[in-house]
C-alpha atoms as a PDB file:
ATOM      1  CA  UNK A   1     -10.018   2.295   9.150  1.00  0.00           C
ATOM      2  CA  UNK A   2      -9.666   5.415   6.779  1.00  0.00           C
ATOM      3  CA  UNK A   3     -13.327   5.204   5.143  1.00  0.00           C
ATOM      4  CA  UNK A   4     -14.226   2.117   2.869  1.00  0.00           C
ATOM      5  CA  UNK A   5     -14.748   3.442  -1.073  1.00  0.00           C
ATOM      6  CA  UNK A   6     -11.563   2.218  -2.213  1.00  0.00           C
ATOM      7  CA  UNK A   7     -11.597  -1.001  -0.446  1.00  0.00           C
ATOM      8  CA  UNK A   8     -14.663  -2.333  -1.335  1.00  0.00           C
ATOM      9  CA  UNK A   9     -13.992  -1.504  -5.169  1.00  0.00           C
ATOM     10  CA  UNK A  10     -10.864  -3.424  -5.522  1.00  0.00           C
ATOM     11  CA  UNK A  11     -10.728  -5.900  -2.224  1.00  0.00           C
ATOM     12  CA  UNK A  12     -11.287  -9.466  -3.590  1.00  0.00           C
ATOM     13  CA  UNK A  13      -9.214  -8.582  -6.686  1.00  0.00           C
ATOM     14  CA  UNK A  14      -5.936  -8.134  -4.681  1.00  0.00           C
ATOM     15  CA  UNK A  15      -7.023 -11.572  -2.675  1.00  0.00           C
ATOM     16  CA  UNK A  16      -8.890  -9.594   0.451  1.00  0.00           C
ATOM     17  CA  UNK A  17      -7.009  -7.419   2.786  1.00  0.00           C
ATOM     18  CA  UNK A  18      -3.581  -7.857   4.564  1.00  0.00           C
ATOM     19  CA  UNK A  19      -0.608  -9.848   4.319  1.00  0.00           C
ATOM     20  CA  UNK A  20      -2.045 -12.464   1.842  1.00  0.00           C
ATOM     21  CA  UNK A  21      -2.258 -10.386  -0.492  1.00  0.00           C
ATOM     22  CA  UNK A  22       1.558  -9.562  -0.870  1.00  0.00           C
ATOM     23  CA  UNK A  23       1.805 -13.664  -1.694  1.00  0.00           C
ATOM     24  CA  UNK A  24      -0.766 -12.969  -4.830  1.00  0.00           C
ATOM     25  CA  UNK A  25       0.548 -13.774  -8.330  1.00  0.00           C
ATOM     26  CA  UNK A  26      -0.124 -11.077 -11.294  1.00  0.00           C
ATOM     27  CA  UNK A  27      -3.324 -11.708 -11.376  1.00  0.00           C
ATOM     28  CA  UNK A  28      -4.069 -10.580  -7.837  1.00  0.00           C
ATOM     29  CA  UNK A  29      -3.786  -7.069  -9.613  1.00  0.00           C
ATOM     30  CA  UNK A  30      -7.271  -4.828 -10.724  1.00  0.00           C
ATOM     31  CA  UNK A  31      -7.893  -4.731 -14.229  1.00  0.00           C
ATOM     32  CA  UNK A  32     -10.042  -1.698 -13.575  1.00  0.00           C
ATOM     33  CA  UNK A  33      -6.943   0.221 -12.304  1.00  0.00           C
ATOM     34  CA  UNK A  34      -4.792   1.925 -15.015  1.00  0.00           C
ATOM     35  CA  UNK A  35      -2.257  -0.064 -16.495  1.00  0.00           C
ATOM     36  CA  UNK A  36       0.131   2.260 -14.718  1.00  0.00           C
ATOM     37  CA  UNK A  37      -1.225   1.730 -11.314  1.00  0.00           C
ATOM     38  CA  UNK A  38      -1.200  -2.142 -11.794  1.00  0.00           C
ATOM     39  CA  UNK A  39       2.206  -2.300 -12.845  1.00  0.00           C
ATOM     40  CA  UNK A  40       3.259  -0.529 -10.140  1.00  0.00           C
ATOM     41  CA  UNK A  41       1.719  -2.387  -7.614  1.00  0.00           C
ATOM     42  CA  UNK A  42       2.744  -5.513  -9.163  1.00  0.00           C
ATOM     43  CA  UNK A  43       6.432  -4.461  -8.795  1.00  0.00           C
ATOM     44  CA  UNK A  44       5.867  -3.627  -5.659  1.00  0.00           C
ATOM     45  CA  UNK A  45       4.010  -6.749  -4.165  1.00  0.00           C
ATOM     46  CA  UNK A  46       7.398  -9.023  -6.180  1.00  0.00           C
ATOM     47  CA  UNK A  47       9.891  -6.819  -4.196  1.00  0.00           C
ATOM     48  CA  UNK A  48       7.948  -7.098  -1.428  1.00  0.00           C
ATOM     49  CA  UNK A  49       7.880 -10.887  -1.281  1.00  0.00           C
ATOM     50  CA  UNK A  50      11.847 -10.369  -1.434  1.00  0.00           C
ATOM     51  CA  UNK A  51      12.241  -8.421   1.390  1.00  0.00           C
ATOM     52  CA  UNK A  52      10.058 -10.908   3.416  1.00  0.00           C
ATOM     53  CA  UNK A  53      13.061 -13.642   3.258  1.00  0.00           C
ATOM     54  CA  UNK A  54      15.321 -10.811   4.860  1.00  0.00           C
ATOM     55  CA  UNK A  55      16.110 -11.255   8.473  1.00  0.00           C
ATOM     56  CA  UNK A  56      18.061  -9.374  10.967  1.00  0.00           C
ATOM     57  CA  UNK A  57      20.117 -10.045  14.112  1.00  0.00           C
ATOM     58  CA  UNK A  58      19.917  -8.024  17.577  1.00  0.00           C
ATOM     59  CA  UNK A  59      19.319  -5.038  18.233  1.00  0.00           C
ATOM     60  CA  UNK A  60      16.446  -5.964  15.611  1.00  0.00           C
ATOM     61  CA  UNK A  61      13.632  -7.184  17.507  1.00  0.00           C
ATOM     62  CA  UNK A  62      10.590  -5.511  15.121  1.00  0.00           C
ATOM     63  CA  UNK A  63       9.983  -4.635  11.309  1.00  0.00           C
ATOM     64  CA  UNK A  64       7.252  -2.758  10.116  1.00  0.00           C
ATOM     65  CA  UNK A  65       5.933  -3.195   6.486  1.00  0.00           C
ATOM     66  CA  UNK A  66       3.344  -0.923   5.527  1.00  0.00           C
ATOM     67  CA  UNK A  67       2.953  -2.813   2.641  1.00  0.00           C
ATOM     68  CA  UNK A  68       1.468  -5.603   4.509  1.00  0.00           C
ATOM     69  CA  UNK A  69      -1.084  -4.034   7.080  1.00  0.00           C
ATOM     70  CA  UNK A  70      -1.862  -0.700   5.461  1.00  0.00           C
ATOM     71  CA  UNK A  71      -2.030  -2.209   1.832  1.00  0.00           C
ATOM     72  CA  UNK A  72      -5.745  -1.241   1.253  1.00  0.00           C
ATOM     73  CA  UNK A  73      -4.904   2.712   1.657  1.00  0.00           C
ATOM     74  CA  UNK A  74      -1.710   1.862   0.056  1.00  0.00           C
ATOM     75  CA  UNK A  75      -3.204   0.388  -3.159  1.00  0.00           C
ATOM     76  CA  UNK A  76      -6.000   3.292  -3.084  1.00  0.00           C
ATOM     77  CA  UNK A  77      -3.169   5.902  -2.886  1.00  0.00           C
ATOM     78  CA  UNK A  78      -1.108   4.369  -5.695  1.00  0.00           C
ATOM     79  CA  UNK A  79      -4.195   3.457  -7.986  1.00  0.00           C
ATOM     80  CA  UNK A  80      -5.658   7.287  -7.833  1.00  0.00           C
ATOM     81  CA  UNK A  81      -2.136   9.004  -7.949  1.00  0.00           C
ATOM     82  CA  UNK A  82       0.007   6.629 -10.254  1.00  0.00           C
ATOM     83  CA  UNK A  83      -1.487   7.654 -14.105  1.00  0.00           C
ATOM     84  CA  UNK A  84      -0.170   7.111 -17.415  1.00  0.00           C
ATOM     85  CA  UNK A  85       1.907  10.442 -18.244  1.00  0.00           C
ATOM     86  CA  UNK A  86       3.158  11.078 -14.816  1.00  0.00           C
ATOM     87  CA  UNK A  87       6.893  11.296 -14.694  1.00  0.00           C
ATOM     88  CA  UNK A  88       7.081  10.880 -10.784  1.00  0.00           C
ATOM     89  CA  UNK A  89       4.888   9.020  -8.090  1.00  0.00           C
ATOM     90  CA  UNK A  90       5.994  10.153  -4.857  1.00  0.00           C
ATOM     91  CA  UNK A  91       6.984   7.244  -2.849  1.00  0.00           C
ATOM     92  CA  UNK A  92       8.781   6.552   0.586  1.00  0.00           C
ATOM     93  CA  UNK A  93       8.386   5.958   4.168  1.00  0.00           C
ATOM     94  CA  UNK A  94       8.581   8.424   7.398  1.00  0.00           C
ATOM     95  CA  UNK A  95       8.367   6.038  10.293  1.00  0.00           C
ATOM     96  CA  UNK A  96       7.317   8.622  12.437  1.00  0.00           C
ATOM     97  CA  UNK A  97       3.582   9.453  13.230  1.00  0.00           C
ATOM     98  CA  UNK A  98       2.964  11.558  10.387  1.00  0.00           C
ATOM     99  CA  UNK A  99       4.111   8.688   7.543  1.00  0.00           C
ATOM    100  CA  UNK A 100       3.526   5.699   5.712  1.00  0.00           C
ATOM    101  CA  UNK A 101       3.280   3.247   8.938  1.00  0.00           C
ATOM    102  CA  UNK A 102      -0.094   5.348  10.321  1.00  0.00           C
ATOM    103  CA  UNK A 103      -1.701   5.405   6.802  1.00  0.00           C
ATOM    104  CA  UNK A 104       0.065   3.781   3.689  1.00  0.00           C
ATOM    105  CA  UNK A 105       0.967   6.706   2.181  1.00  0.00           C
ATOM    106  CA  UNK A 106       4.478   7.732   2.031  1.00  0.00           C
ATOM    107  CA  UNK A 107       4.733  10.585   3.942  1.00  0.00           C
ATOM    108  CA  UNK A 108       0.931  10.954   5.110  1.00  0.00           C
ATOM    109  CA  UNK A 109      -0.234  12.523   7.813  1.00  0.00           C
ATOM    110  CA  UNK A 110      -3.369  11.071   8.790  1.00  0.00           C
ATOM    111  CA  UNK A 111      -6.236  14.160   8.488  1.00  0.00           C
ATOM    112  CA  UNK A 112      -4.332  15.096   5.002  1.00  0.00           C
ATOM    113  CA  UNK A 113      -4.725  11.092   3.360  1.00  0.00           C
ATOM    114  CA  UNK A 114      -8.482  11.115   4.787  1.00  0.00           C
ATOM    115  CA  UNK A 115      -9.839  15.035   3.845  1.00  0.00           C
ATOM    116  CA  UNK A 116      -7.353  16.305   1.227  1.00  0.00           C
ATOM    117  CA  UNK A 117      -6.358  13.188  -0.998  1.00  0.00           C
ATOM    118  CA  UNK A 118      -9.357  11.437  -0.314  1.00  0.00           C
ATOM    119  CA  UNK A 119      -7.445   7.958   0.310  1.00  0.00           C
ATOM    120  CA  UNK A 120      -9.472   5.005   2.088  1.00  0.00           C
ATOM    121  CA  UNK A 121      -9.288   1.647   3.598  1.00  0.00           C
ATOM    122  CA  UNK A 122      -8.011  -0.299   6.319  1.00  0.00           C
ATOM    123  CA  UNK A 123      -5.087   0.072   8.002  1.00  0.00           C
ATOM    124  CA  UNK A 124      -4.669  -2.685  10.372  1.00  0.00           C
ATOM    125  CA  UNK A 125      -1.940  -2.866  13.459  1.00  0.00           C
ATOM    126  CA  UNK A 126       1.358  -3.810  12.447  1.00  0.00           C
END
């Protein structure tokens, strides 16, 4: 758990936390978030139900979606970083320890999500 300010505001608009919430329709989004934010994470939760139907032979044996057990810091990442007038949102995953399967934000090292972006929420075990 990274803190709980963003995941109380916003929880039982994207359906509660976890995987249910990537099977919401548009109007799991906020409508307090900027209409930037909630288009964004409305693209993302479609393409995400997409990728769900993929599946993979041996060697395969796990996938990780960040998308599914980190989506509380996720959504708090994209809906304080992701603003009208912004030309890029950095997005991404480093599957390493220092990335976006520890926190929900791409390329996140834990202490700098929590102390220097000031992103919260749960992020539950894949």
């Amino acid at each position: 758990m990274l803190n709980n300010s963003c995941n109380d505001r916003n929880q039982s608009a994207y359906g509660g936390a976890g995987g249910g919430l990537l099977r919401e329709s548009s109007e799991g989004i906020s409508s307090s978030s900027s209409s930037s934010s909630s288009k964004f994470l409305q693209v993302e939760l479609e393409l995400n139900a997409h990728l769900r139907g993929l599946t993979f032979s041996e060697p395969v044996r796990h996938i990780y979606n960040p998308l599914e057990y980190a989506w509380d810091t996720h959504r708090c990442y994209v809906e304080k970083y992701c603003r009208a007038g912004q030309s890029v949102l950095f997005v991404g995953m480093n599957p390493g320890p220092f990335g976006m399967a520890q926190t929900g934000v791409p390329f996140g090292e834990v202490r700098s999500v929590v102390d220097w972006l000031k992103i919260t929420g749960e992020v539950r075990s894949p």
